[in-house]
PDB file of N, CA and C in Angstrom:
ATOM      1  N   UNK A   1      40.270 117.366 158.669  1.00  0.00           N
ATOM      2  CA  UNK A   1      41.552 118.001 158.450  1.00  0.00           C
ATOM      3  C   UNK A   1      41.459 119.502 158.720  1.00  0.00           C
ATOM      4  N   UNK A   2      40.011 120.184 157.965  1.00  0.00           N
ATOM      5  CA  UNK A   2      39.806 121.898 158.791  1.00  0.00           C
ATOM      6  C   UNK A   2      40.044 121.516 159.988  1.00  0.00           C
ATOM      7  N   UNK A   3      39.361 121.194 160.749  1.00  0.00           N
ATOM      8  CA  UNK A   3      39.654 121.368 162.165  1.00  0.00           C
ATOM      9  C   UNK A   3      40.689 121.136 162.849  1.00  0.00           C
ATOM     10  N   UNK A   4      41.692 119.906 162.659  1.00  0.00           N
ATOM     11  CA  UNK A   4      43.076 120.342 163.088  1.00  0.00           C
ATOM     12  C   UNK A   4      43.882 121.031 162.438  1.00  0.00           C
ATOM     13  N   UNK A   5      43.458 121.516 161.631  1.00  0.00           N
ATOM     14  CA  UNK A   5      44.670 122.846 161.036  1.00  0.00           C
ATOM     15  C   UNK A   5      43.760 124.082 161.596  1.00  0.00           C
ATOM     16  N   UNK A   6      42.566 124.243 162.385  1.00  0.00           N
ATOM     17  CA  UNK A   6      42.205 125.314 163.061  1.00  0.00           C
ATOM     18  C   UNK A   6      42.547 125.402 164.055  1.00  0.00           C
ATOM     19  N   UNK A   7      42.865 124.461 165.139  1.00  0.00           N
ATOM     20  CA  UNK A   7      43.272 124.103 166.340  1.00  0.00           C
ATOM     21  C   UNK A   7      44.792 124.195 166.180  1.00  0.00           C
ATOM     22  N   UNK A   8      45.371 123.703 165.288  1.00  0.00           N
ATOM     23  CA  UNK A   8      46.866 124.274 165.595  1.00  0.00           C
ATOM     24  C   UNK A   8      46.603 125.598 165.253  1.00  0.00           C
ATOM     25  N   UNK A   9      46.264 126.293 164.467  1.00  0.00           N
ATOM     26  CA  UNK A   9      46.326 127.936 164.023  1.00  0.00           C
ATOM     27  C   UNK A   9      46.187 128.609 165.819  1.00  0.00           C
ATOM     28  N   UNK A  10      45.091 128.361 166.381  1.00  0.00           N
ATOM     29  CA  UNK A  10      44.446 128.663 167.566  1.00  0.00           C
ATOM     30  C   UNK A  10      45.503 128.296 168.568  1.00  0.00           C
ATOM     31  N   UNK A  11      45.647 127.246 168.889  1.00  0.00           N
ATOM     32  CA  UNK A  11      47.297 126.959 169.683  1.00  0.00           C
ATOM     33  C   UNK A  11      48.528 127.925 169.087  1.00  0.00           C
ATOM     34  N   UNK A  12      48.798 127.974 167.998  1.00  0.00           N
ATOM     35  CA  UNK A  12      49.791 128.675 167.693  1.00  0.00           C
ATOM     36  C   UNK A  12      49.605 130.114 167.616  1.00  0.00           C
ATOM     37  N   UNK A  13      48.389 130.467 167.630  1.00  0.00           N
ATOM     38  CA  UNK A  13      48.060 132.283 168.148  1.00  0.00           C
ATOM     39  C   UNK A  13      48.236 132.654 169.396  1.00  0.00           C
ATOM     40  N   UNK A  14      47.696 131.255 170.491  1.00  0.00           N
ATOM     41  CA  UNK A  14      47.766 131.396 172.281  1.00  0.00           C
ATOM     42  C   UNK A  14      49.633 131.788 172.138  1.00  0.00           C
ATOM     43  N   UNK A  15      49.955 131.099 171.792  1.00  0.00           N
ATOM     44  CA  UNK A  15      51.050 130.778 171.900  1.00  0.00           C
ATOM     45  C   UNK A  15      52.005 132.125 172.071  1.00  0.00           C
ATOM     46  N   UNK A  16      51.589 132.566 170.933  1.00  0.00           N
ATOM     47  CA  UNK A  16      52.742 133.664 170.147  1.00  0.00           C
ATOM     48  C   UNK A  16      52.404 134.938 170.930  1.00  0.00           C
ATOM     49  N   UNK A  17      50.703 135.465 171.602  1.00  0.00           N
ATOM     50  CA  UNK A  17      50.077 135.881 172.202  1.00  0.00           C
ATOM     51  C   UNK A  17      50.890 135.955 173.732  1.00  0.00           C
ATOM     52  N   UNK A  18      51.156 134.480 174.058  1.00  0.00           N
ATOM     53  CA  UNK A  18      51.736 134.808 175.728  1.00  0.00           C
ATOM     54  C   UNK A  18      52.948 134.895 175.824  1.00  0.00           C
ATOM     55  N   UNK A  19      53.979 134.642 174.387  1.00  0.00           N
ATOM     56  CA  UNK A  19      55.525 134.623 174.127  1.00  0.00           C
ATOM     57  C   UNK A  19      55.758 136.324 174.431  1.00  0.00           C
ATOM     58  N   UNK A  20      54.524 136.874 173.635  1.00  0.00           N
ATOM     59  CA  UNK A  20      54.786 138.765 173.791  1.00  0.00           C
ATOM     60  C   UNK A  20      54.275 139.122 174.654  1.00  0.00           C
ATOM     61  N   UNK A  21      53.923 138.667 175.736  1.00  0.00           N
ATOM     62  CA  UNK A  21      53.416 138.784 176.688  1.00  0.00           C
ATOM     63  C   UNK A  21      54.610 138.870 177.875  1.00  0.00           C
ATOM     64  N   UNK A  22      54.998 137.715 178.170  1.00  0.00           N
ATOM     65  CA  UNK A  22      56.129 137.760 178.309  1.00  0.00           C
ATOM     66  C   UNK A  22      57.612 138.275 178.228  1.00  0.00           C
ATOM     67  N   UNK A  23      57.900 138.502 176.996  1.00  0.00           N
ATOM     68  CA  UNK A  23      58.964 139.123 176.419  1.00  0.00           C
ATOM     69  C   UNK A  23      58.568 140.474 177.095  1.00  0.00           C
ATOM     70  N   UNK A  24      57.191 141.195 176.991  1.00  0.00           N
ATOM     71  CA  UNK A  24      57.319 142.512 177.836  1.00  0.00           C
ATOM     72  C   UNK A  24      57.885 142.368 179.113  1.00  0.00           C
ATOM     73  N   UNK A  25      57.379 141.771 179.435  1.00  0.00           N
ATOM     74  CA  UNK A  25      57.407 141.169 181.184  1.00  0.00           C
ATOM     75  C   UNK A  25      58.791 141.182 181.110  1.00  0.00           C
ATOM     76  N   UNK A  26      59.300 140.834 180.669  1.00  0.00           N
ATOM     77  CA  UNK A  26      61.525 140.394 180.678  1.00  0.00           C
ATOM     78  C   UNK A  26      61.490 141.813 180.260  1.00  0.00           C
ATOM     79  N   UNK A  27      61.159 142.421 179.498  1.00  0.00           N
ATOM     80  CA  UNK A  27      61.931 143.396 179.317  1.00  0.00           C
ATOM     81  C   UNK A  27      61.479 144.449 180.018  1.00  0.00           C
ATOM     82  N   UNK A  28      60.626 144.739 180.568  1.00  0.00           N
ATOM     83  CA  UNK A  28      60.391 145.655 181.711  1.00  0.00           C
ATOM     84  C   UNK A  28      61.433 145.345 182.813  1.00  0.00           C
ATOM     85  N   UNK A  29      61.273 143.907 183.362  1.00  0.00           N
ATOM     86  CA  UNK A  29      62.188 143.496 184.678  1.00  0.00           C
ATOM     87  C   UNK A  29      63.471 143.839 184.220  1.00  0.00           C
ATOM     88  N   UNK A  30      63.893 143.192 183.336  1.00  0.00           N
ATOM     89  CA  UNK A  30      65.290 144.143 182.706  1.00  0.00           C
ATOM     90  C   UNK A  30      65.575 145.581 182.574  1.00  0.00           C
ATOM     91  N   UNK A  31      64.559 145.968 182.376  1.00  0.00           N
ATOM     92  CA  UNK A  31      64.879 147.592 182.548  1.00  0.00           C
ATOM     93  C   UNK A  31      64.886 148.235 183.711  1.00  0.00           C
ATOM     94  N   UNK A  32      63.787 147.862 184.373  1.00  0.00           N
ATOM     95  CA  UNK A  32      63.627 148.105 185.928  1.00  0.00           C
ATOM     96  C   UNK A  32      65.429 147.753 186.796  1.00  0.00           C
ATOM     97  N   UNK A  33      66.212 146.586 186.476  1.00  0.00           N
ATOM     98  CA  UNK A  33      67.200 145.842 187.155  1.00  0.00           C
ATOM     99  C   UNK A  33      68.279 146.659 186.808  1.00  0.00           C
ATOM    100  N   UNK A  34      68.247 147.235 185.310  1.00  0.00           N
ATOM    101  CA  UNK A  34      69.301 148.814 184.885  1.00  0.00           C
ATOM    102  C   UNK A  34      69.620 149.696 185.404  1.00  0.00           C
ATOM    103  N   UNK A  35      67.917 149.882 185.748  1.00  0.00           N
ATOM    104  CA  UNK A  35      67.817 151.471 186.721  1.00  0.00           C
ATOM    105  C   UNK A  35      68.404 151.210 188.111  1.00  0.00           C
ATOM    106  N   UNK A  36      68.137 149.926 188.266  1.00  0.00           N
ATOM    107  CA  UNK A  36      68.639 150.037 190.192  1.00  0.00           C
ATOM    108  C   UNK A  36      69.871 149.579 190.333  1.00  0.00           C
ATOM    109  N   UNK A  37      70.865 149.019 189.258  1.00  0.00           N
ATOM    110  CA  UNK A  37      72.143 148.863 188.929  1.00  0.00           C
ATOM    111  C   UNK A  37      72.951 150.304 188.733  1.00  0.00           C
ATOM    112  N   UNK A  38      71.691 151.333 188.086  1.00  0.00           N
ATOM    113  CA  UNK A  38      72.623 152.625 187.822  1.00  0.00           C
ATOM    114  C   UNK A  38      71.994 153.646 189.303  1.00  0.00           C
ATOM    115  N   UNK A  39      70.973 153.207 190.039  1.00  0.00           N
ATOM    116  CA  UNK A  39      70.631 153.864 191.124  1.00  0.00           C
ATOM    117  C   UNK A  39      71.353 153.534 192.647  1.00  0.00           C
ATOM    118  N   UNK A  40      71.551 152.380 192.497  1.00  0.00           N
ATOM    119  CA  UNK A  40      72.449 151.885 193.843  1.00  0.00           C
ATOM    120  C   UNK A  40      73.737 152.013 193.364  1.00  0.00           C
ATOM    121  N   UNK A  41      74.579 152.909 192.200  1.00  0.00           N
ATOM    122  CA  UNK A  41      75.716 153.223 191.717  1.00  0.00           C
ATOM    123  C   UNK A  41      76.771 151.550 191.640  1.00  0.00           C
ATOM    124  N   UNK A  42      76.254 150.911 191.002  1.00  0.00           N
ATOM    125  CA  UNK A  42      76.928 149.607 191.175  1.00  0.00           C
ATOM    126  C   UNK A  42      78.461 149.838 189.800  1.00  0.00           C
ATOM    127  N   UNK A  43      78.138 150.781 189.003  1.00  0.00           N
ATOM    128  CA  UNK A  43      78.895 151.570 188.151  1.00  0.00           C
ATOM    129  C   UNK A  43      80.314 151.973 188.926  1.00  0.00           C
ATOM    130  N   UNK A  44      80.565 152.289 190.157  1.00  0.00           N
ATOM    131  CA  UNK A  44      81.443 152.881 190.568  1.00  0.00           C
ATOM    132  C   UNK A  44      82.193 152.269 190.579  1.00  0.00           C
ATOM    133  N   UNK A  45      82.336 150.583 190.855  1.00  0.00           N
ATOM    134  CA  UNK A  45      83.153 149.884 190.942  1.00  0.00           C
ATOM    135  C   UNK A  45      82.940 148.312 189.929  1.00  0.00           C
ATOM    136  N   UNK A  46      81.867 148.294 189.532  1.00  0.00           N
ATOM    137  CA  UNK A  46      81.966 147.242 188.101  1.00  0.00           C
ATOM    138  C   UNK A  46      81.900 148.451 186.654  1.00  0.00           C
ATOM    139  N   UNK A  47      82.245 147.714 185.799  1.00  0.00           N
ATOM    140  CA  UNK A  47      82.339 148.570 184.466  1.00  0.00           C
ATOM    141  C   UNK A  47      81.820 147.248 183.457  1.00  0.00           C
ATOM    142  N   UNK A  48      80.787 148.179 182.678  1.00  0.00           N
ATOM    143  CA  UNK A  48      79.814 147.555 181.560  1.00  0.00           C
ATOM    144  C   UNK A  48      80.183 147.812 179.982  1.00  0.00           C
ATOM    145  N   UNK A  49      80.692 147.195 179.386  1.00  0.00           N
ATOM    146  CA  UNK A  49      81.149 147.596 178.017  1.00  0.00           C
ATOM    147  C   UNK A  49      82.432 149.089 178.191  1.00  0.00           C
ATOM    148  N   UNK A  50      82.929 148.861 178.873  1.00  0.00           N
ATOM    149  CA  UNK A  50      84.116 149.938 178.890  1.00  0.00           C
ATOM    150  C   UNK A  50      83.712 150.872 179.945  1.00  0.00           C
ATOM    151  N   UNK A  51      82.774 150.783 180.769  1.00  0.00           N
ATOM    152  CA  UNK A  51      82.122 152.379 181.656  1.00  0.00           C
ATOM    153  C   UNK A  51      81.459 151.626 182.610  1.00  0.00           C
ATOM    154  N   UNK A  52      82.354 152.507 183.645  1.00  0.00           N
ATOM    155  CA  UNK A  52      82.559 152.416 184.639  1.00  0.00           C
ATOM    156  C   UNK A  52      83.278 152.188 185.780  1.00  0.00           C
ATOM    157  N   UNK A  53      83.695 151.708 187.137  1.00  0.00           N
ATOM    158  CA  UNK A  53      84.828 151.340 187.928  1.00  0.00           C
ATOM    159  C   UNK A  53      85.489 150.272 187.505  1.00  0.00           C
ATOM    160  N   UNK A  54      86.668 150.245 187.865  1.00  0.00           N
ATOM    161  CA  UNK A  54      87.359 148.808 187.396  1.00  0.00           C
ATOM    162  C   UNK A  54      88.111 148.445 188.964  1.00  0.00           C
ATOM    163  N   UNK A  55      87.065 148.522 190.217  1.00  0.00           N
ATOM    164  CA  UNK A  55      87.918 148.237 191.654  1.00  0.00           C
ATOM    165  C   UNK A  55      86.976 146.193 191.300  1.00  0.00           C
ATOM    166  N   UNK A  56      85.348 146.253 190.996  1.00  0.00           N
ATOM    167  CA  UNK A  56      85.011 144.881 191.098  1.00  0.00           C
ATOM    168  C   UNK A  56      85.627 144.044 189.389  1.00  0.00           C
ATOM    169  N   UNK A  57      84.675 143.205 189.235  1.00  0.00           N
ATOM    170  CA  UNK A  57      84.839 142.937 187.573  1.00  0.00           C
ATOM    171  C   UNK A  57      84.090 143.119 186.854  1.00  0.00           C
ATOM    172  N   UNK A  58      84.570 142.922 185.903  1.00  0.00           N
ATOM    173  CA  UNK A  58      83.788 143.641 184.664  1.00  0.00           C
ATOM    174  C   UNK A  58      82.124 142.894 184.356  1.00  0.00           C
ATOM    175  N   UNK A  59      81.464 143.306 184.276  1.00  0.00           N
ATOM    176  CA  UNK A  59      79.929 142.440 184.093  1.00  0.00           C
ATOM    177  C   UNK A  59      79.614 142.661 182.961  1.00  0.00           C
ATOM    178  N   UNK A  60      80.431 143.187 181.772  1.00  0.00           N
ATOM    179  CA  UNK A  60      79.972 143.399 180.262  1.00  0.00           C
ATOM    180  C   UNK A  60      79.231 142.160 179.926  1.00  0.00           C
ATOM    181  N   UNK A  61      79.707 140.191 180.318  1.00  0.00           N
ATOM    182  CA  UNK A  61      79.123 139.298 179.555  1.00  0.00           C
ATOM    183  C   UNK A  61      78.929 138.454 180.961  1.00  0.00           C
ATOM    184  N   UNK A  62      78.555 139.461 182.082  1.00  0.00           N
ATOM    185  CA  UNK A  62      78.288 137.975 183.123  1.00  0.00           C
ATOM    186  C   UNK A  62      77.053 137.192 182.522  1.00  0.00           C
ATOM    187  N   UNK A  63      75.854 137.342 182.310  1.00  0.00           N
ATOM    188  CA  UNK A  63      75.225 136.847 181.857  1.00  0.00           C
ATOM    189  C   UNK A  63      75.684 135.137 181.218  1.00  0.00           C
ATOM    190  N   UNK A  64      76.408 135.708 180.911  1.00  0.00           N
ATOM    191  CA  UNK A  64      77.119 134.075 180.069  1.00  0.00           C
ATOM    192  C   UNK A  64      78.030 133.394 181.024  1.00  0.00           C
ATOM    193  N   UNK A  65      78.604 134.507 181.624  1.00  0.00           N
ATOM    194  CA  UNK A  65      79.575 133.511 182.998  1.00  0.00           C
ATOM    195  C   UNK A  65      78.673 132.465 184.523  1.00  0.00           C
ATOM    196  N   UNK A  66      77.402 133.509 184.309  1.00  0.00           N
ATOM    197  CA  UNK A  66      77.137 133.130 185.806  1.00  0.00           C
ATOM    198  C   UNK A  66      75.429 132.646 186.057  1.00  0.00           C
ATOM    199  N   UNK A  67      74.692 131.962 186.444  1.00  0.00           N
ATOM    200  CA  UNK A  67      73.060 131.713 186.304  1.00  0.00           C
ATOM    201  C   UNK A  67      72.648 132.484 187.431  1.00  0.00           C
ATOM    202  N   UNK A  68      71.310 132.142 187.086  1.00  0.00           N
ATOM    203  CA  UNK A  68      70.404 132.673 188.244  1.00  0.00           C
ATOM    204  C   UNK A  68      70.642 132.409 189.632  1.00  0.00           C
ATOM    205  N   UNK A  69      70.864 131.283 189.530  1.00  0.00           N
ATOM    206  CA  UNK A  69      71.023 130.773 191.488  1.00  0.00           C
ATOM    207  C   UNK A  69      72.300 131.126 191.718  1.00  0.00           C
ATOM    208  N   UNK A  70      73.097 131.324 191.000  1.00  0.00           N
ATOM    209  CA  UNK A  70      74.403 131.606 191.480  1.00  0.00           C
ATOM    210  C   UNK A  70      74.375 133.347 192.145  1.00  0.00           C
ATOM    211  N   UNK A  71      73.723 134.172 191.307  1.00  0.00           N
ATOM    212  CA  UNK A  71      73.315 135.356 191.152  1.00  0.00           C
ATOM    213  C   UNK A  71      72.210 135.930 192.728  1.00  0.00           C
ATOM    214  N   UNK A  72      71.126 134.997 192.802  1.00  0.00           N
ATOM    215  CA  UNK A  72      70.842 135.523 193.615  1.00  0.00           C
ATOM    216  C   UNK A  72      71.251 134.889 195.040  1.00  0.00           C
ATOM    217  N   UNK A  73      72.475 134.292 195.124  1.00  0.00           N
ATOM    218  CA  UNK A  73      72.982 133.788 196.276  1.00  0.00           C
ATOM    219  C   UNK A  73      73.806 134.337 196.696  1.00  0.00           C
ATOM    220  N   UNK A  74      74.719 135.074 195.318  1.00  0.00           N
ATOM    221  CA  UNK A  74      75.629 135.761 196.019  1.00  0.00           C
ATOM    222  C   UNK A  74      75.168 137.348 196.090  1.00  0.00           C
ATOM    223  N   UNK A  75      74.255 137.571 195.365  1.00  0.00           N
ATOM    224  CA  UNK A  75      74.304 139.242 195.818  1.00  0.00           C
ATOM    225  C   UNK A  75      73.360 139.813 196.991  1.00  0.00           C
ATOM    226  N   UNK A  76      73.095 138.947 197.639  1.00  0.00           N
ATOM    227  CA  UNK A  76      72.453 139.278 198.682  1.00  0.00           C
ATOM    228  C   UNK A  76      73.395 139.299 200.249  1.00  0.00           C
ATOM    229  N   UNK A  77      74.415 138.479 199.740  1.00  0.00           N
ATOM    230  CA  UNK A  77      75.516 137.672 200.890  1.00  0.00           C
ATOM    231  C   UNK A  77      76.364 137.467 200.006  1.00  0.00           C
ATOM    232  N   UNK A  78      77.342 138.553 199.284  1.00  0.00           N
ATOM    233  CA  UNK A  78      78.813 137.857 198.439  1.00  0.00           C
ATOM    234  C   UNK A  78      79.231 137.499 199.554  1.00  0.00           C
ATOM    235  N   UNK A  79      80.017 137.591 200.551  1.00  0.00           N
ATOM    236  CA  UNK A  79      80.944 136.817 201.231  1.00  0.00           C
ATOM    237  C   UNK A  79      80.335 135.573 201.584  1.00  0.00           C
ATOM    238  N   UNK A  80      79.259 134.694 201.513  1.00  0.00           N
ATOM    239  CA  UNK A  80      79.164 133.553 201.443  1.00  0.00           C
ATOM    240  C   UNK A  80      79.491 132.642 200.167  1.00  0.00           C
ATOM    241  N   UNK A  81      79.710 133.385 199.291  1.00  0.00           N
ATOM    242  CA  UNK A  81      80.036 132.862 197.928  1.00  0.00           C
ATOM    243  C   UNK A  81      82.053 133.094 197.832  1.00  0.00           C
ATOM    244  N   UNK A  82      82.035 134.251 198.274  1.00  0.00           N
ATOM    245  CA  UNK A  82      83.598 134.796 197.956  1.00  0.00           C
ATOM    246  C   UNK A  82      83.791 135.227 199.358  1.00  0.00           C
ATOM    247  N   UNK A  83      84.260 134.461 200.422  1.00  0.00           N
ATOM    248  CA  UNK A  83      84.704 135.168 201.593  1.00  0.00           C
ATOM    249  C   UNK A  83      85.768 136.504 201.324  1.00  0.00           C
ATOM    250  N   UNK A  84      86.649 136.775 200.371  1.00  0.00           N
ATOM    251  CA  UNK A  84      87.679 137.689 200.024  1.00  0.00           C
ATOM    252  C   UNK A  84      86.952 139.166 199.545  1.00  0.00           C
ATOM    253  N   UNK A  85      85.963 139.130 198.999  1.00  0.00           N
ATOM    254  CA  UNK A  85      84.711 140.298 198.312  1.00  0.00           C
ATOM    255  C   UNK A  85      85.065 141.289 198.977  1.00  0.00           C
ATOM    256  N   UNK A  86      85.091 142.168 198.544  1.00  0.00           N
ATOM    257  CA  UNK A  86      84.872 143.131 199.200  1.00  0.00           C
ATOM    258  C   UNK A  86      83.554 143.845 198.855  1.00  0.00           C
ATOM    259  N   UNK A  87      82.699 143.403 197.697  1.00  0.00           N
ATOM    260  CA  UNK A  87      81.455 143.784 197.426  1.00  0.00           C
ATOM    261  C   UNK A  87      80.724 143.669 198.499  1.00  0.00           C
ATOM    262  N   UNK A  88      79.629 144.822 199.186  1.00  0.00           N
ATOM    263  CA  UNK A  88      78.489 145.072 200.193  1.00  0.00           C
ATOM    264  C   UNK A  88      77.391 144.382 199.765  1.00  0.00           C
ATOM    265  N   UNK A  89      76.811 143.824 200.438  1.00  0.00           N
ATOM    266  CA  UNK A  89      75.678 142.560 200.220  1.00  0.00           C
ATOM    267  C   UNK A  89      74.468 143.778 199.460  1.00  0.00           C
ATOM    268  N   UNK A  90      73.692 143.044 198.132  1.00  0.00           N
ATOM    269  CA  UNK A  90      72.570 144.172 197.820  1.00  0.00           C
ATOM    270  C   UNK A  90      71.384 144.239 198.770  1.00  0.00           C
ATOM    271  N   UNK A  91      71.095 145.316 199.089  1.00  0.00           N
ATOM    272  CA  UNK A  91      69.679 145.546 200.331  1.00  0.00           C
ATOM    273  C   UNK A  91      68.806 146.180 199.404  1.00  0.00           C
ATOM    274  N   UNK A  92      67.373 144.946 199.314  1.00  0.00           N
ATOM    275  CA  UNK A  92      66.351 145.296 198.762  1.00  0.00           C
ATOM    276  C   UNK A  92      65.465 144.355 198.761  1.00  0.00           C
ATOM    277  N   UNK A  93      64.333 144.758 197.809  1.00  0.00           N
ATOM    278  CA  UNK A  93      63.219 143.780 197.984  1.00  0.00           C
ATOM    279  C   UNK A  93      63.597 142.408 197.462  1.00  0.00           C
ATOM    280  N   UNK A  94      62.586 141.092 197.765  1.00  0.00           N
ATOM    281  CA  UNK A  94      62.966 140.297 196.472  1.00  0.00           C
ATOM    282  C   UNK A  94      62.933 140.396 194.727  1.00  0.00           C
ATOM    283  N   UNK A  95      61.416 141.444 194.497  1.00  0.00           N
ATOM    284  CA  UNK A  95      61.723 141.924 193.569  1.00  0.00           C
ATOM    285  C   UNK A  95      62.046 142.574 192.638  1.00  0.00           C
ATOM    286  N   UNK A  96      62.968 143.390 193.683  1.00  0.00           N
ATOM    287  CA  UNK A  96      64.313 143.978 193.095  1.00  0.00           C
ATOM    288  C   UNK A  96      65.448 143.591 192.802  1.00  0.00           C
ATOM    289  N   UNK A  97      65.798 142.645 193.747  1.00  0.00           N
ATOM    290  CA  UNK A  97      66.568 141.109 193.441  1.00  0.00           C
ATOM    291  C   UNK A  97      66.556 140.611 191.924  1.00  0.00           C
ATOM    292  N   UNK A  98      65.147 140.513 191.843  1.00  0.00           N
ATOM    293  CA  UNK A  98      64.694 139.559 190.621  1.00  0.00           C
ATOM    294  C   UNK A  98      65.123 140.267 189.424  1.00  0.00           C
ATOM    295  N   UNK A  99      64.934 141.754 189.509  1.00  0.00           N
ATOM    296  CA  UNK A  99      64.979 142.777 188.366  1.00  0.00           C
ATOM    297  C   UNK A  99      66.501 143.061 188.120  1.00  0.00           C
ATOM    298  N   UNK A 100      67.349 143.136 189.369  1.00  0.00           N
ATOM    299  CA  UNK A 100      68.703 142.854 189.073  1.00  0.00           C
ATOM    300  C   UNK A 100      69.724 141.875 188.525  1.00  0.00           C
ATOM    301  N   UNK A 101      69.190 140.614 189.006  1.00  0.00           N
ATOM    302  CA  UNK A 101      69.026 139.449 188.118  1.00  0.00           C
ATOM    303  C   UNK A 101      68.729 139.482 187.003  1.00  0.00           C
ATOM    304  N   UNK A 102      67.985 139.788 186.950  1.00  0.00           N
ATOM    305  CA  UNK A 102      67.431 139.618 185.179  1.00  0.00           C
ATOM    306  C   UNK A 102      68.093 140.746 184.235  1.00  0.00           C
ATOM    307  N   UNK A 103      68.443 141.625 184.571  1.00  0.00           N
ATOM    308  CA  UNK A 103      69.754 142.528 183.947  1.00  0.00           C
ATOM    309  C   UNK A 103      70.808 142.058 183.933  1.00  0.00           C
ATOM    310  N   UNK A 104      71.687 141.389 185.199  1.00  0.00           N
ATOM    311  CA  UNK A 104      72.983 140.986 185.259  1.00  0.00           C
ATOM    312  C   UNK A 104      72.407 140.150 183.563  1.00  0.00           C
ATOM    313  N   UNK A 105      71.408 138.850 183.754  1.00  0.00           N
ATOM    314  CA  UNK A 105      71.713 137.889 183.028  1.00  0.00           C
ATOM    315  C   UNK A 105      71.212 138.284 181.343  1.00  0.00           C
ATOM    316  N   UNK A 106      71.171 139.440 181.773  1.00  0.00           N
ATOM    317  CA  UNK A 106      70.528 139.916 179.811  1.00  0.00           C
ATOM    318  C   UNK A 106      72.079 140.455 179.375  1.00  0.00           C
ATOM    319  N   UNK A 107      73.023 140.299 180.216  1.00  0.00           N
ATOM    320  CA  UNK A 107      74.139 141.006 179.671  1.00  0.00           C
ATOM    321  C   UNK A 107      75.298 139.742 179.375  1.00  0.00           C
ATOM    322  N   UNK A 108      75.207 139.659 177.997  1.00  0.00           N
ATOM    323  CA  UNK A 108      75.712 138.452 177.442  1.00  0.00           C
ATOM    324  C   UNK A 108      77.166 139.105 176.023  1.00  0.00           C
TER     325      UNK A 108
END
């Protein structure tokens, strides 16, 4: 009985160990996806909790409206998603992509 209550302890330390491990990892890419949301001025024309343009829509809770694949399909090529857009396709790396992504979707 010691030994499987050491082995879960030990599983449940790996565990909690690569959860914060992780969680940095998201929250760096999230922060990183902020900066290039407020560096490629995406502000001018979406508005986040009250600030910013109101020409696109509002992204205060896309996170909850929209997933990942939807996200990185259209912001690379909106007019394949929304022929009407007038949004400019984003030009960048993939993982800058990824970091923008992962901001749109932290915003819930």
């Amino acid at each position: 009985m010691r030994k499987r209550s050491l082995l879960i302890f030990t599983l449940l330390a790996l565990f909690l160990t690569f959860a914060e491990r992780a969680s940095a990892a998201d929250a760096a890419k999230i922060k990183q996806g902020e900066k290039l949301f407020a560096e490629r001025q995406c502000t001018a024309c979406h508005a986040i909790q009250g600030k910013g343009g109101p020409v696109g829509p509002d992204l205060t809770k896309v996170g909850s409206r929209r997933d990942e694949a939807w996200l990185k399909k259209f912001l690379p090529d909106p007019k394949s998603v929304a022929p009407e857009t007038m949004m400019p396709p984003f030009r960048g790396t993939k993982e800058e992509l990824d970091a923008l992504v992962a901001y749109l979707l932290s915003l819930k």
